[in-house]
Protein backbone atom coordinates (compact mmCIF):
# COMPACT_ATOMS: atom_id res chain seq x y z
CA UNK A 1 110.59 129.13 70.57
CA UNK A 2 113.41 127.57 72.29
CA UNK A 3 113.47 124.86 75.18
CA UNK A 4 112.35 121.64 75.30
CA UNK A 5 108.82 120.59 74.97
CA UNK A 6 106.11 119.38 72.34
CA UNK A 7 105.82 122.07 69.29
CA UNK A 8 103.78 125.24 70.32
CA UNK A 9 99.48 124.52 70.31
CA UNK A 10 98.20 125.34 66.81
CA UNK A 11 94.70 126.57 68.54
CA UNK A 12 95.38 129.18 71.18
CA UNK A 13 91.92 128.08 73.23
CA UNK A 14 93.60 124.96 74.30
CA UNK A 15 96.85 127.16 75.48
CA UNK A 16 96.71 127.36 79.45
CA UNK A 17 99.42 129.63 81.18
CA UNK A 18 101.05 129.01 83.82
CA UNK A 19 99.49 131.31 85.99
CA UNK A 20 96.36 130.25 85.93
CA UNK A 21 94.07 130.61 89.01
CA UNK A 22 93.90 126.94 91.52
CA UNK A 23 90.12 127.15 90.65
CA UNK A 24 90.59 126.63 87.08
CA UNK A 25 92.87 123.03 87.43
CA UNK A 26 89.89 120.74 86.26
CA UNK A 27 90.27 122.09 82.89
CA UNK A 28 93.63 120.55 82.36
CA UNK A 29 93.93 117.32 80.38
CA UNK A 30 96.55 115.23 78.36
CA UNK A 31 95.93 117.55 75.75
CA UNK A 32 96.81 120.69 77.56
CA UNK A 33 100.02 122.69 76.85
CA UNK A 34 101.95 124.94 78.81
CA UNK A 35 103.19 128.55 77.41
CA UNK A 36 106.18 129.26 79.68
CA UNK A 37 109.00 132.22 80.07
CA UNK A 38 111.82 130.62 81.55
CA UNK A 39 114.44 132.41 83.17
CA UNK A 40 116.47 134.04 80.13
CA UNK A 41 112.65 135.24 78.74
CA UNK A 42 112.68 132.39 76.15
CA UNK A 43 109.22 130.57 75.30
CA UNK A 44 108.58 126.68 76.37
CA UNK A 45 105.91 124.79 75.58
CA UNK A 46 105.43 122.12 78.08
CA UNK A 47 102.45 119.67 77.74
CA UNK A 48 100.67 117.53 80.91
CA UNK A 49 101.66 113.51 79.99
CA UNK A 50 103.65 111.39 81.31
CA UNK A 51 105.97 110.12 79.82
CA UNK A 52 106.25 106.00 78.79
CA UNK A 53 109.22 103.77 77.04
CA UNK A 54 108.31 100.73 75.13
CA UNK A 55 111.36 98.16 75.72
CA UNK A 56 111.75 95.57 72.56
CA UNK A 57 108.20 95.95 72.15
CA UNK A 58 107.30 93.57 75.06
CA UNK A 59 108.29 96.32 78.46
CA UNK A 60 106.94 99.27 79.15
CA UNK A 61 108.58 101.21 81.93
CA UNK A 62 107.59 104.73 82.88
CA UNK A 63 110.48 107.64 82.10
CA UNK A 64 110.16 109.51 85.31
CA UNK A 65 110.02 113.37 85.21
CA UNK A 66 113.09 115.49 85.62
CA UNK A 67 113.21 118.76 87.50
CA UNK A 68 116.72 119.29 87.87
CA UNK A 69 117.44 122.72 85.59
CA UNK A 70 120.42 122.48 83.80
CA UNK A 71 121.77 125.84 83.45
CA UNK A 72 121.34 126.71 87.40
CA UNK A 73 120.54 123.57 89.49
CA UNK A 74 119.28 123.86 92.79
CA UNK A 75 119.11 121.64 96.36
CA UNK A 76 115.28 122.56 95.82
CA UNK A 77 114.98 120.66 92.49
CA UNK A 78 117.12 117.78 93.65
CA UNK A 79 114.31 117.09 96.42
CA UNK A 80 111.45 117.60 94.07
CA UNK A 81 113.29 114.84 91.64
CA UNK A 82 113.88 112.70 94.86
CA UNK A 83 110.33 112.65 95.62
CA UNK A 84 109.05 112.05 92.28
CA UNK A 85 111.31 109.10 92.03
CA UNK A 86 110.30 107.48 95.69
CA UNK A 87 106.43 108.70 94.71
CA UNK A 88 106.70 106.41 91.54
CA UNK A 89 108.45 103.34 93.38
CA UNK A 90 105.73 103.51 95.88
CA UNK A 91 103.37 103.39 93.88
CA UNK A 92 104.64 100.77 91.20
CA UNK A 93 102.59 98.26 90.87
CA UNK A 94 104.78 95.53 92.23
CA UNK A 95 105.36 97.31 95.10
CA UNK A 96 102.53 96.31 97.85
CA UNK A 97 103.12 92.36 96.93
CA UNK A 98 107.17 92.97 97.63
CA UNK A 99 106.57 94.55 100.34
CA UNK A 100 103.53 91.98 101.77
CA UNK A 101 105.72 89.11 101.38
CA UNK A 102 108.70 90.71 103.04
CA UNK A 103 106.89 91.75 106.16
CA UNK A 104 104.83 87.89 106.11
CA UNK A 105 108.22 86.45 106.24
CA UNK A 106 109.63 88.94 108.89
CA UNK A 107 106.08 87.61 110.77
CA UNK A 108 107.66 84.18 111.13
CA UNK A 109 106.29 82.58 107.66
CA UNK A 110 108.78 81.56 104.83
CA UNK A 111 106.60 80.58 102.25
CA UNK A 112 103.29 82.68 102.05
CA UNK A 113 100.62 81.56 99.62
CA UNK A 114 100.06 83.40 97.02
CA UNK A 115 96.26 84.22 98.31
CA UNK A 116 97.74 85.76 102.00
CA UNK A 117 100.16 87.36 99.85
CA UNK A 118 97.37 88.94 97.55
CA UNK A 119 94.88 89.55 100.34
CA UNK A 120 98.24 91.50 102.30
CA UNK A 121 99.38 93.43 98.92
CA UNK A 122 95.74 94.60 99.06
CA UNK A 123 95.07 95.94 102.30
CA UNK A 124 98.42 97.57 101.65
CA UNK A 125 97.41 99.82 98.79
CA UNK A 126 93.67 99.83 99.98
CA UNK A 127 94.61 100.74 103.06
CA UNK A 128 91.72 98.86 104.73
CA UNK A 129 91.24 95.65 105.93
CA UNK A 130 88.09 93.94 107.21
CA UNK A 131 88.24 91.13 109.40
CA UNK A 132 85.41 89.11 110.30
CA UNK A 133 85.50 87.67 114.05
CA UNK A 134 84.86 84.51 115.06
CA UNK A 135 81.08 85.62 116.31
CA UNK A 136 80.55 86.93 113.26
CA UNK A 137 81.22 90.44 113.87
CA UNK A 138 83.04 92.35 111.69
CA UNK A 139 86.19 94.45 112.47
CA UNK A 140 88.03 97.36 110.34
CA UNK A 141 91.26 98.22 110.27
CA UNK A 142 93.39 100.97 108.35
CA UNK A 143 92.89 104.95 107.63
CA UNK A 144 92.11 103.79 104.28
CA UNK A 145 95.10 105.65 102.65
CA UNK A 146 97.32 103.58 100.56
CA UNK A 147 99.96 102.27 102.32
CA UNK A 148 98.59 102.35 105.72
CA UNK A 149 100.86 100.06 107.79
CA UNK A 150 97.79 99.57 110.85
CA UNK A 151 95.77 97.89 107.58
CA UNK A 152 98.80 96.12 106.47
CA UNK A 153 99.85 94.37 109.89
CA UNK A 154 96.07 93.52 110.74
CA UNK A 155 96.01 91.40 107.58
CA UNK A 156 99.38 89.56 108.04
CA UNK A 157 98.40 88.86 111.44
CA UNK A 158 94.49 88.06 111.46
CA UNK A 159 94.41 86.13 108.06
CA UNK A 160 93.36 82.86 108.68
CA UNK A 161 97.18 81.63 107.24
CA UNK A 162 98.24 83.04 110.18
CA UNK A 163 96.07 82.15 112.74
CA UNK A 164 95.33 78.24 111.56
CA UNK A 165 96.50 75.56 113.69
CA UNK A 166 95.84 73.23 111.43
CA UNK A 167 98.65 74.57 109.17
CA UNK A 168 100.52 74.18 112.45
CA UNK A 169 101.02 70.78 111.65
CA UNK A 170 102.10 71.09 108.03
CA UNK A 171 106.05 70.25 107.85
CA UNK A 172 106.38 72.75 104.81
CA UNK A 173 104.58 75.59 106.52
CA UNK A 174 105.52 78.36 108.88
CA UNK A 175 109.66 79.57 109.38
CA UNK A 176 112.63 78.01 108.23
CA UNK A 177 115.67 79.56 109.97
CA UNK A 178 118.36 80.92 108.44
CA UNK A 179 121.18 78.28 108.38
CA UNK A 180 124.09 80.18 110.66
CA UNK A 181 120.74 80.46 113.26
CA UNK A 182 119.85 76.74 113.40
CA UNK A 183 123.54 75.82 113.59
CA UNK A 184 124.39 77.53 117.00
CA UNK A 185 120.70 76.89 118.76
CA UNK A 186 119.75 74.87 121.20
C-alpha cells in the first residue's frame, strides 16, 4: 500500500471506510483505521489519533494535523489547516488565563490575583458565570459555550476584585500607567 499512515488493520472488522453512513460515527475510536483511495487509486491507511511529541522527556506539545496535499495543494486545504491551527490555540490550555489577565488589565487592573484571574479563565472556557447580588439573588451570565465573551466580561467586571472599595485604598492595587502616559498628564 503506498501513502502515509499506520500499517494496514490485521482484522478487517475493525476496518471502517471512508464512506461510511453519518449514523454510523459512534463506532469510531482510537483504534479505528481508515482504508482510503487517494487520487492516483493508491491505498492509505489512515488511523483516528492525534498526534503528541514528547520534548526531552519533560514537554509534551501536540503535532497539529496537516491537510495541505502535497502533490496538488489547494486554497481549500490551506483554510482547513488554518482552522485546525487557530481551533488548537483556542483551545490550549493556557489560553483562557492569557487571555483573562489581558482583558483584567485592559479593565484598569495591573496586577490581578491569581483567584480573579482563575475565576475569569473559567467563565471564559465555561462560558457561564454566576453572580450572586447583593440581596442574595443570583444572576447568570454567558450562552454557556466556551469562550463566550458576555460570561467573560460579567466576571472581570462583577468579581468582588473589581467592585471592592476597600482594595480602593490599597497603594499596590488597581492601574499603573504606562510611563510615556504619566509623563505628559495632568
Amino acid at each position: 500500500p503506498g501513502g502515509a499512515g499506520p500499517t494496514p488493520p490485521s482484522a478487517a472488522p475493525s476496518e471502517k471506510l471512508s464512506s461510511v453512513s453519518p449514523t454510523a460515527y459512534s463506532d469510531y475510536s482510537t483504534e479505528t483505521v481508515f482504508k482510503v483511495t487517494n487520487k492516483q487509486n493508491e491505498v492509505v491507511y489512515l488511523k483516528n489519533v492525534k498526534s503528541n511529541i514528547l520534548i526531552g522527556g519533560i514537554y509534551e506539545i501536540r503535532n497539529p494535523p496537516n491537510f495541505m496535499d502535497p502533490l496538488g495543494p489547494a486554497n481549500r486545504d490551506a483554510r482547513y489547516e488554518t482552522e485546525a491551527v487557530f481551533d488548537h490555540i483556542v483551545h490550549h490550555k493556557n489560553t483562557a488565563p492569557y487571555i483573562s489577565k489581558i482583558l483584567i488589565q485592559h479593565f484598569g487592573i495591573s496586577n490581578p490575583s491569581p483567584r480573579y484571574i482563575t475565576t475569569v479563565a473559567t467563565a471564559f472556557q465555561t462560558g457561564t458565570y454566576q453572580w450572586q447580588g447583593g440581596n442574595t439573588s443570583t444572576m447568570s451570565y454567558g450562552d454557556g459555550k466556551y469562550g463566550s465573551l458576555a460570561a467573560t466580561a460579567a466576571a472581570i467586571l462583577l468579581d468582588r476584585e473589581a467592585t471592592s472599595v476597600v482594595l480602593d485604598a490599597d497603594p499596590a492595587y488597581g492601574s499603573l500607567r504606562q510611563p510615556a502616559t504619566k509623563v505628559i498628564s495632568f
